[in-house]
C-alpha atoms as a PDB file:
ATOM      1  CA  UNK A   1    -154.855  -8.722 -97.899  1.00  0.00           C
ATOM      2  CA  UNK A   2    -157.999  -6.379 -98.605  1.00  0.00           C
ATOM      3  CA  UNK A   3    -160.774  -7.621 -96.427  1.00  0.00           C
ATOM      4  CA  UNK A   4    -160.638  -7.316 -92.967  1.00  0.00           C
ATOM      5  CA  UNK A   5    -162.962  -8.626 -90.155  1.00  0.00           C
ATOM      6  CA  UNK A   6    -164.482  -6.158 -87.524  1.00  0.00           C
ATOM      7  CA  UNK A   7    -165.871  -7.147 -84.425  1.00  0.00           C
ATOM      8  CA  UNK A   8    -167.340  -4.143 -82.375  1.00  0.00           C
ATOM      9  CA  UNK A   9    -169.180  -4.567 -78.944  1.00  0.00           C
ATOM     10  CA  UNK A  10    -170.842  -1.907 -76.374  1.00  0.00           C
ATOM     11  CA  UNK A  11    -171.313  -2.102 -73.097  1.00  0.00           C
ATOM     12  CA  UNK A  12    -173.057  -0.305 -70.101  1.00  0.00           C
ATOM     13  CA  UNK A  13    -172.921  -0.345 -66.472  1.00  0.00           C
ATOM     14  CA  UNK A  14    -170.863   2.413 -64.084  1.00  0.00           C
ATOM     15  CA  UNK A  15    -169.203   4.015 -67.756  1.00  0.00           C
ATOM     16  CA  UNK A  16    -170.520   2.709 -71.209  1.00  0.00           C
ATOM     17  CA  UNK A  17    -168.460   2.698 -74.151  1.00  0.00           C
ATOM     18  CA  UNK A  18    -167.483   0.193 -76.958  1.00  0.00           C
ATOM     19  CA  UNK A  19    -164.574  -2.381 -78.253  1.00  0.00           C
ATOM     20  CA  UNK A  20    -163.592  -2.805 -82.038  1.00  0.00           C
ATOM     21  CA  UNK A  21    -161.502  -5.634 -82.775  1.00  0.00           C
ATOM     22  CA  UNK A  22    -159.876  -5.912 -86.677  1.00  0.00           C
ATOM     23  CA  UNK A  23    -157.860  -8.140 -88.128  1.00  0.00           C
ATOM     24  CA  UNK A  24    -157.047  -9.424 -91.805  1.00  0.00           C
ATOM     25  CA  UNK A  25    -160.175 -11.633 -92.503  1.00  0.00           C
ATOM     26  CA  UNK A  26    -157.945 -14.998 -93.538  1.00  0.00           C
ATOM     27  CA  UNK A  27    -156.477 -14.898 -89.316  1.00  0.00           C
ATOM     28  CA  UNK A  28    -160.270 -15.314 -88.138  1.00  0.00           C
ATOM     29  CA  UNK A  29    -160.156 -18.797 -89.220  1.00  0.00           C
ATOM     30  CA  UNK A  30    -156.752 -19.248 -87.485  1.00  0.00           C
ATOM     31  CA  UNK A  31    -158.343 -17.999 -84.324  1.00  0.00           C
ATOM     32  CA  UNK A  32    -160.804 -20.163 -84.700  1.00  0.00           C
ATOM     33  CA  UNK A  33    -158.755 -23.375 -84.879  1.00  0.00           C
ATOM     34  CA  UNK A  34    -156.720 -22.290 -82.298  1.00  0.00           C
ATOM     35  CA  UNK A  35    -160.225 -22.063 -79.933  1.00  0.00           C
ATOM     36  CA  UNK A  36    -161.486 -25.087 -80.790  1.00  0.00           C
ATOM     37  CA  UNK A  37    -158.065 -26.875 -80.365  1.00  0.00           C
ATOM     38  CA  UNK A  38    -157.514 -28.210 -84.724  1.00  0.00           C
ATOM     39  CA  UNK A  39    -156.112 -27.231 -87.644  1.00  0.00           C
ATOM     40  CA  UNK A  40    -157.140 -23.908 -89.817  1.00  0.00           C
ATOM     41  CA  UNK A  41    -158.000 -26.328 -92.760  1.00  0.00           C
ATOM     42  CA  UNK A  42    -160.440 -27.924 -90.536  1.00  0.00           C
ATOM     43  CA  UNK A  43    -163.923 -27.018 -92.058  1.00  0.00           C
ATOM     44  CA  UNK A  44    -165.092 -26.789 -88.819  1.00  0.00           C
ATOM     45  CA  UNK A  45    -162.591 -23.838 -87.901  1.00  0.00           C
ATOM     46  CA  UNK A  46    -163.511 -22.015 -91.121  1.00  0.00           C
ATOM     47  CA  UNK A  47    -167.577 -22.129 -90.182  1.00  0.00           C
ATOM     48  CA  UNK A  48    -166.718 -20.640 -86.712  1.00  0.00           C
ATOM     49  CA  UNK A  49    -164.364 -18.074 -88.111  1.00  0.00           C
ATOM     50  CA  UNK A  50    -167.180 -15.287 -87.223  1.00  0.00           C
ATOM     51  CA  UNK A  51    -168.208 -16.771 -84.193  1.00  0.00           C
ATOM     52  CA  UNK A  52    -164.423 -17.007 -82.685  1.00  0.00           C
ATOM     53  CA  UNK A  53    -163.930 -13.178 -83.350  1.00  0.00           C
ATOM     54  CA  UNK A  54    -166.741 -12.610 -81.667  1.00  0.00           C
ATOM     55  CA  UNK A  55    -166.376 -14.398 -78.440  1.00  0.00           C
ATOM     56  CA  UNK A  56    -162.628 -12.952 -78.439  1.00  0.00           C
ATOM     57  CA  UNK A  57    -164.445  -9.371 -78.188  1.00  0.00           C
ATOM     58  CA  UNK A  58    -166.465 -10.380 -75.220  1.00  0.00           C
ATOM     59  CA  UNK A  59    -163.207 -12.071 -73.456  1.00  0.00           C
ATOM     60  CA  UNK A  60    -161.072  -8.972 -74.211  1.00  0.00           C
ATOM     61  CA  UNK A  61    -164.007  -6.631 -72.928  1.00  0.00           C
ATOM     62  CA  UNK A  62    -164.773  -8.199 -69.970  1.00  0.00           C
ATOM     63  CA  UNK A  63    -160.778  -8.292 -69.023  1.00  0.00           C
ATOM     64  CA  UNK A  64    -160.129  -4.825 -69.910  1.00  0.00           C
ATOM     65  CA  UNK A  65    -163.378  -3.837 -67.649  1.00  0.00           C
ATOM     66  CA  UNK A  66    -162.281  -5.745 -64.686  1.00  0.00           C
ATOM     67  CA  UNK A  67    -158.684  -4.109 -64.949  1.00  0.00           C
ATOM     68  CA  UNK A  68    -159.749  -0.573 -65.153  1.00  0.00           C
ATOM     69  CA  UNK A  69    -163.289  -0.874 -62.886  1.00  0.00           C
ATOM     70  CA  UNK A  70    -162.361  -3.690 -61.080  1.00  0.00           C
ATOM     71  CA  UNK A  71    -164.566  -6.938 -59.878  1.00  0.00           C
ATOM     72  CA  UNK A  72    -167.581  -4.589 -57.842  1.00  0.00           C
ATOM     73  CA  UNK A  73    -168.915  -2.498 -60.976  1.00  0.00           C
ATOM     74  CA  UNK A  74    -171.514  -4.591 -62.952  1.00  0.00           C
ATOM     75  CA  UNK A  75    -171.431  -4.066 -66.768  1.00  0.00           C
ATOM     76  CA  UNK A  76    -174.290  -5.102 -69.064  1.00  0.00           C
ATOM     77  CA  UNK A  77    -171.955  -6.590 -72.569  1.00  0.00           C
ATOM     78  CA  UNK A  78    -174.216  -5.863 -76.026  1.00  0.00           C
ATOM     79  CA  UNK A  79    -174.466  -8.778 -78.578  1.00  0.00           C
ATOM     80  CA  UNK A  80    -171.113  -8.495 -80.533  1.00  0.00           C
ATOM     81  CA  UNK A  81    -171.597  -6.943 -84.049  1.00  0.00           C
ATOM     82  CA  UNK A  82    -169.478  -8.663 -87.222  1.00  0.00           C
ATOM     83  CA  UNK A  83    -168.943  -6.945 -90.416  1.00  0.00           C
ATOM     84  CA  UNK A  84    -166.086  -5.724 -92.563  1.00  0.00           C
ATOM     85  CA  UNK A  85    -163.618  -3.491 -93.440  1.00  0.00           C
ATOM     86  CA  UNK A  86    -161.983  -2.196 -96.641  1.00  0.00           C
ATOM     87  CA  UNK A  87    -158.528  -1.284 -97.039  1.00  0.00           C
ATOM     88  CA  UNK A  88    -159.355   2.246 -96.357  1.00  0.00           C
ATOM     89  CA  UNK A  89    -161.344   1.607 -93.549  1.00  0.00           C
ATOM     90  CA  UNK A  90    -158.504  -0.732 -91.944  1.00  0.00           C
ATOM     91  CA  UNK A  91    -156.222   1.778 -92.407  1.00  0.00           C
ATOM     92  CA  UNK A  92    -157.970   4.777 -90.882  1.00  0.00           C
ATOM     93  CA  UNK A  93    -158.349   2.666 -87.742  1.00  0.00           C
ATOM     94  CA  UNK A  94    -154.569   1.870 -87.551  1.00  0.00           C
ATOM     95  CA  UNK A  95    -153.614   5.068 -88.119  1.00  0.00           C
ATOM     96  CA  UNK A  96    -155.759   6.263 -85.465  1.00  0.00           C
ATOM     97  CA  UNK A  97    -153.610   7.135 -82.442  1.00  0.00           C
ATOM     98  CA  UNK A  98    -156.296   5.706 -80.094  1.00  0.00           C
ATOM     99  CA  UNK A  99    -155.986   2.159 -81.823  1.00  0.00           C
ATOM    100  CA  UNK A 100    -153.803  -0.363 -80.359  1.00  0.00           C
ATOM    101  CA  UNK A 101    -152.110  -3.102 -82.515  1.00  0.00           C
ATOM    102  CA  UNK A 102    -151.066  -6.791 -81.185  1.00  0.00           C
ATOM    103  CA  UNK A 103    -149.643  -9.169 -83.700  1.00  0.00           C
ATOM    104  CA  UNK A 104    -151.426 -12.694 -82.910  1.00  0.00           C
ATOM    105  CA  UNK A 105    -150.436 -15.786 -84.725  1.00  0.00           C
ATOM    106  CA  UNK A 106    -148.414 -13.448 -87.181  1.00  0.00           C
ATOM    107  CA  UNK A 107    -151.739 -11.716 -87.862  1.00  0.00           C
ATOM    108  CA  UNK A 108    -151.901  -7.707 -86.678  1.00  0.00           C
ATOM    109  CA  UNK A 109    -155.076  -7.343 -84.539  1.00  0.00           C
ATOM    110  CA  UNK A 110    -156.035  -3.916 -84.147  1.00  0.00           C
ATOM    111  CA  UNK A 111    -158.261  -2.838 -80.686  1.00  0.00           C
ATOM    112  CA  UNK A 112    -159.738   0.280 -80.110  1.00  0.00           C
ATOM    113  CA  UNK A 113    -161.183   1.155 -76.530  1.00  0.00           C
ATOM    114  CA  UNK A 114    -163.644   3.974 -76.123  1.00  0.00           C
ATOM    115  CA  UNK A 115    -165.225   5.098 -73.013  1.00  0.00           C
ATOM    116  CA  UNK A 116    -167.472   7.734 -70.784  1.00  0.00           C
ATOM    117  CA  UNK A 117    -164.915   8.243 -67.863  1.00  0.00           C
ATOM    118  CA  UNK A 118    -163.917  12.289 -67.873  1.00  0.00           C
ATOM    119  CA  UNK A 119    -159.893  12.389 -69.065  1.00  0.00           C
END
């Protein structure tokens, strides 16, 4: 594949930082199916391709800011941001030590986690 789907999101509150979510563009439509409960050829899956990745992002954030702040901290979640990725740019992010890969529905999802809490 050479396009790939990006999803980045910020977020502020007790730390700030930001969540990038990639994947090969074709498995956003499988994600969507799979939220809305139908088939990837549904045409309804393929028009909420974008929309799916996005809502994945703010799932995944909020999860990953409960386990590391827990439920007390309150954390302000920026409007998801969609674009994408060339080869080279899916590449860089995962080779990038920092980037975590999952493989969903036979799809690799790449996540990268930055935030303002001293190492």
């Amino acid at each position: 594949e050479s396009e790939f789907a990006m999803v980045s999101l910020s977020f502020t509150g007790d730390f700030s930082g930001q969540l990038v979510l990639a994947t090969p563009s074709s498995s956003c439509v499988e994600i969507a199916a799979n939220v809305l409960g139908t088939d990837p050829s549904n045409p309804k899956a393929q028009e909420d391709a974008q929309d799916a990745m996005q809502e994945l992002a703010n799932v995944c954030c909020g999860h990953i800011l409960t386990a590391i702040a827990g439920d007390e901290p309150v954390f302000d979640l920026g409007v998801p941001s969609f674009g994408i990725l060339s080869l080279e740019e899916w590449n860089s992010l995962y080779q990038d030590p920092e980037t975590l890969v999952f493989i969903v529905e036979d799809f690799p999802l790449l996540l990268r986690w930055t935030d303002t809490r001293a190492s």
